[in-house]
C-alpha atoms as a PDB file:
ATOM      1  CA  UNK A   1     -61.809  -8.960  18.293  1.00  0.00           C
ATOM      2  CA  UNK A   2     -58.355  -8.296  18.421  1.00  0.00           C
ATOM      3  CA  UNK A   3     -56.223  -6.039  16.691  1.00  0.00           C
ATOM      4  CA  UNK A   4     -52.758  -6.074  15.753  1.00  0.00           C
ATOM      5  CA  UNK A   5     -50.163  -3.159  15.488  1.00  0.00           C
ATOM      6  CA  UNK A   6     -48.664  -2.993  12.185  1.00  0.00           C
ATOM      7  CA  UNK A   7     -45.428  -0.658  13.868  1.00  0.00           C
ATOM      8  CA  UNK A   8     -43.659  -4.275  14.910  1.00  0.00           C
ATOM      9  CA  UNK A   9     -44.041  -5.426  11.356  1.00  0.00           C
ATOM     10  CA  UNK A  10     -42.268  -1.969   9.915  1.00  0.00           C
ATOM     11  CA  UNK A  11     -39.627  -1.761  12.517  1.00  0.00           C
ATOM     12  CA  UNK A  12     -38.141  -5.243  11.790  1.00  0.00           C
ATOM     13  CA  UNK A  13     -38.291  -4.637   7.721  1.00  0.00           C
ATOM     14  CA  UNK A  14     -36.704  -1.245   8.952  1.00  0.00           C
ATOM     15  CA  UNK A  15     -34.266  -2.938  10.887  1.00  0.00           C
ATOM     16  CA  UNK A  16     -33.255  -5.438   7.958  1.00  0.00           C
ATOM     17  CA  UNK A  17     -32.953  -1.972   5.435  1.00  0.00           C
ATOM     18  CA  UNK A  18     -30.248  -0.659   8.186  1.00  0.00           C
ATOM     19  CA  UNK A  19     -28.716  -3.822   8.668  1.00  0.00           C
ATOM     20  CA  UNK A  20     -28.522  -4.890   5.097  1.00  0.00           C
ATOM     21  CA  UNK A  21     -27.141  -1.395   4.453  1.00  0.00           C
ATOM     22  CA  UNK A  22     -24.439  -1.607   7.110  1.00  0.00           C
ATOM     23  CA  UNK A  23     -23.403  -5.192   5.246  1.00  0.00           C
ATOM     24  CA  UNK A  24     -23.086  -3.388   1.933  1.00  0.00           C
ATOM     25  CA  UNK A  25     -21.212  -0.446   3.450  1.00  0.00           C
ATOM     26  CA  UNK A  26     -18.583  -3.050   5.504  1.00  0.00           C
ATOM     27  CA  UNK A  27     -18.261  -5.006   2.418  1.00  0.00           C
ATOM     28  CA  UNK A  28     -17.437  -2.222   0.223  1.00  0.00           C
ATOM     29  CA  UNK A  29     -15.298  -0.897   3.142  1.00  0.00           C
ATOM     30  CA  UNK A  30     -13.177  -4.536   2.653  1.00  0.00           C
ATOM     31  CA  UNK A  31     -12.865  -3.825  -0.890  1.00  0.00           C
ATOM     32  CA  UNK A  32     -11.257  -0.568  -1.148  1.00  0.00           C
ATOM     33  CA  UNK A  33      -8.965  -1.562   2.119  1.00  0.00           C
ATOM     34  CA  UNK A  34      -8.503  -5.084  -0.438  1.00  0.00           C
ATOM     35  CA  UNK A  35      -7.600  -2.955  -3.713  1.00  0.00           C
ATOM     36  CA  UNK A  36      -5.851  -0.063  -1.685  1.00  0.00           C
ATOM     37  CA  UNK A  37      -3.129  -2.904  -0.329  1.00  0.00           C
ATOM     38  CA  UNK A  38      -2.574  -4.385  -3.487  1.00  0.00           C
ATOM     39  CA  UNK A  39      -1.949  -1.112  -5.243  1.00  0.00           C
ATOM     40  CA  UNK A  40       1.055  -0.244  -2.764  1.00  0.00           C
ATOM     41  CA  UNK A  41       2.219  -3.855  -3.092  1.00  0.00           C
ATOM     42  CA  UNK A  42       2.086  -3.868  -7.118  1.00  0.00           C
ATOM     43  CA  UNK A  43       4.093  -0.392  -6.530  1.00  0.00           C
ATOM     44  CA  UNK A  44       7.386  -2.228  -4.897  1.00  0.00           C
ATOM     45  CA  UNK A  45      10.189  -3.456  -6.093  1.00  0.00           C
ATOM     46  CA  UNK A  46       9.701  -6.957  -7.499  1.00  0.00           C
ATOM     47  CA  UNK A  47      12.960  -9.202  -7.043  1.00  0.00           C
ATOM     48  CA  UNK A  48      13.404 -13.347  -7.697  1.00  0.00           C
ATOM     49  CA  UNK A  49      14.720 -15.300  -5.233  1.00  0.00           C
ATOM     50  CA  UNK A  50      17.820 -17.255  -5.418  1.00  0.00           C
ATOM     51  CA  UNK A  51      20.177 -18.893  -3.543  1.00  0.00           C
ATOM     52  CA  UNK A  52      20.812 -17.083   0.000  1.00  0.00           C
ATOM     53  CA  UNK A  53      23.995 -16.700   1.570  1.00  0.00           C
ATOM     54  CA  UNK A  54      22.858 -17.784   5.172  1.00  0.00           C
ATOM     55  CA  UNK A  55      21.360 -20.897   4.198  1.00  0.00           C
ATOM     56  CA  UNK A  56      17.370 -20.763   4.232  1.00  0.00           C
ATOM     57  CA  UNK A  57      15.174 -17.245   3.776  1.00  0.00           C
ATOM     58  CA  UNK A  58      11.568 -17.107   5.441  1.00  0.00           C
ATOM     59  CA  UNK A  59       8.626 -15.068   4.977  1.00  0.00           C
ATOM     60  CA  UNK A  60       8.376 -13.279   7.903  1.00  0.00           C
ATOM     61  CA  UNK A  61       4.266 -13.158   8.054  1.00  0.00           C
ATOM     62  CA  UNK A  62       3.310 -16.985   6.991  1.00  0.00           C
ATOM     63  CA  UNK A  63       7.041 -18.220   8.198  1.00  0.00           C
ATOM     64  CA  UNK A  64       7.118 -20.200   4.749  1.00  0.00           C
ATOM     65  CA  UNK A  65      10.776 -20.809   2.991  1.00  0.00           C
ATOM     66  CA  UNK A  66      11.222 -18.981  -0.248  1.00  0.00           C
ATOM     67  CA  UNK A  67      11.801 -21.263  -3.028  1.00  0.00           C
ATOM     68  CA  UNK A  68      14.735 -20.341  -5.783  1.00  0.00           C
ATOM     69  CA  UNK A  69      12.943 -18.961  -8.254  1.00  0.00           C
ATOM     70  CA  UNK A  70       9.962 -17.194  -6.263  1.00  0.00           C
ATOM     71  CA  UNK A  71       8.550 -13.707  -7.088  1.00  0.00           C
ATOM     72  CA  UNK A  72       9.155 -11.616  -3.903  1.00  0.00           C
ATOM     73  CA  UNK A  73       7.951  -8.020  -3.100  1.00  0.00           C
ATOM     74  CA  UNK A  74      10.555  -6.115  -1.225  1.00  0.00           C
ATOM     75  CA  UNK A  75       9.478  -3.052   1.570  1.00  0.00           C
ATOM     76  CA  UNK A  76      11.584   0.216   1.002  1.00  0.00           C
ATOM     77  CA  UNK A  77      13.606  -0.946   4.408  1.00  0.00           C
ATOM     78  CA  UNK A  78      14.536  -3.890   2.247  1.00  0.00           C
ATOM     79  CA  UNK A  79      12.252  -6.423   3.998  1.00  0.00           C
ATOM     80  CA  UNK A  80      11.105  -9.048   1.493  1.00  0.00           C
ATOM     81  CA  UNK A  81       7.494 -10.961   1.594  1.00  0.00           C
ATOM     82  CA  UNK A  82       5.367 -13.416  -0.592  1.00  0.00           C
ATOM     83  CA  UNK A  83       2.990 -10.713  -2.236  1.00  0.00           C
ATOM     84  CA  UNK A  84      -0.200 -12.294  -1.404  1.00  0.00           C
ATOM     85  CA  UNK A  85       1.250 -12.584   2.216  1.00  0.00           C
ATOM     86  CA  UNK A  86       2.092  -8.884   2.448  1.00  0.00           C
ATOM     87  CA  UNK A  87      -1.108  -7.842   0.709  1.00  0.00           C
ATOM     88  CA  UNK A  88      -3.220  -9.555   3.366  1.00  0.00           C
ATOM     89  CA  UNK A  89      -0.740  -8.080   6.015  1.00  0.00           C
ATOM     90  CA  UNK A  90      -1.757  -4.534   4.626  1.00  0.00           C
ATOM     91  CA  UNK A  91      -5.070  -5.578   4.519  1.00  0.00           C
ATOM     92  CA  UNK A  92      -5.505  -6.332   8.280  1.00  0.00           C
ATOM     93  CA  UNK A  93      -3.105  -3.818   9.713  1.00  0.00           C
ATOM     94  CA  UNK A  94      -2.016  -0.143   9.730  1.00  0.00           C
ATOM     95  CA  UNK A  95       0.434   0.291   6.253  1.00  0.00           C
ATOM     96  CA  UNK A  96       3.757  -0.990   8.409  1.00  0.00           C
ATOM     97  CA  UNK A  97       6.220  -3.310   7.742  1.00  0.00           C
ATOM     98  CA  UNK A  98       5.672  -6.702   9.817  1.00  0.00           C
ATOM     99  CA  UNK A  99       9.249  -6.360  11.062  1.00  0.00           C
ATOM    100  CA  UNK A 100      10.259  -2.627  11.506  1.00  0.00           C
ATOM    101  CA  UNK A 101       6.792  -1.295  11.258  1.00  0.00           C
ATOM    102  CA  UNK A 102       7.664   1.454   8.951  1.00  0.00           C
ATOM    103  CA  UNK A 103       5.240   3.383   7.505  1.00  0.00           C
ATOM    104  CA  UNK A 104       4.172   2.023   3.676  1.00  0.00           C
ATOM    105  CA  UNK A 105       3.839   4.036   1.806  1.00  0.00           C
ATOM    106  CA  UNK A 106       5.975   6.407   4.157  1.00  0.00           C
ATOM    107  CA  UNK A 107       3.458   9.287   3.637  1.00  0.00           C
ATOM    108  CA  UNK A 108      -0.125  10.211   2.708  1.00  0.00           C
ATOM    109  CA  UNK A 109       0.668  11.862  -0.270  1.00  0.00           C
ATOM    110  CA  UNK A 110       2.583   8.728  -1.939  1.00  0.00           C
ATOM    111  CA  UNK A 111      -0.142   6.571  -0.530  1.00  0.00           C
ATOM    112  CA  UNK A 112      -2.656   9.131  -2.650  1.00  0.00           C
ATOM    113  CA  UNK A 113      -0.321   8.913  -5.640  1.00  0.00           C
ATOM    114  CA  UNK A 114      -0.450   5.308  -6.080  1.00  0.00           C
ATOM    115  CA  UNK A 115      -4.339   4.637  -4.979  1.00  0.00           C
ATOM    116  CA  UNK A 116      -5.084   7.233  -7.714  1.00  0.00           C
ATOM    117  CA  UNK A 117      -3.012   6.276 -10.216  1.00  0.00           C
ATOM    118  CA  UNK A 118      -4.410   2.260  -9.891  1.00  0.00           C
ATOM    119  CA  UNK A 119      -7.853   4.254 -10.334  1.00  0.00           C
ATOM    120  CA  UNK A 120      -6.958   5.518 -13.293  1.00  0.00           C
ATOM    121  CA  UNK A 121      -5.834   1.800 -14.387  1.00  0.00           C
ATOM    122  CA  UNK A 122      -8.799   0.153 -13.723  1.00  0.00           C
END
């Protein structure tokens, strides 16, 4: 007659809890990082694009023209990006601008300011 140890059975459903857990935590993890970007993006200054004096403007993440007409966000050091572009840029590095690598927001208590005040939106 043999007999079978039940301990496998609860380590692997334990295993699943910790994993599933660790998914949950990484996914909610990518959200705040997700709404914390697009708070300090929604907080700059919002310009339209028109004609440019040297010919052809680029986004300097996705290296995409700016159309006449197109909503821009522009960077305190006057750097200007397709929103979605700069909010996945946020997203994925360490709040700097893609070209000077400035600090945005420039420091922890403005970066507070704004997360809390989109809290208090929401």
């Amino acid at each position: 007659m043999m007999h079978f140890s039940s301990s496998s059975s609860s380590s692997s459903s334990s295993s699943s809890v910790q994993e599933s857990k660790a998914e949950e935590k990484m996914e909610m993890e990518s959200l705040q990082k997700h709404l914390e970007a697009h708070s300090l993006v929604e907080n700059m200054q919002k310009l339209i694009t028109g004609p440019s004096e040297s010919g052809k403007e680029v986004c300097p993440i996705c290296l995409q023209e700016f159309m006449v007409g197109c909503e821009v966000r522009s960077t305190r050091c006057s750097h200007k990006y397709h929103e979605n572009c700069l909010i996945e840029w946020l997203k994925r590095s360490h709040y700097s601008c893609p070209l000077c690598r400035k600090s945005i927001p420039f420091t922890l208590e403005e970066f507070l300011r704004i997360v809390q005040s989109s809290d208090g939106d929401a």
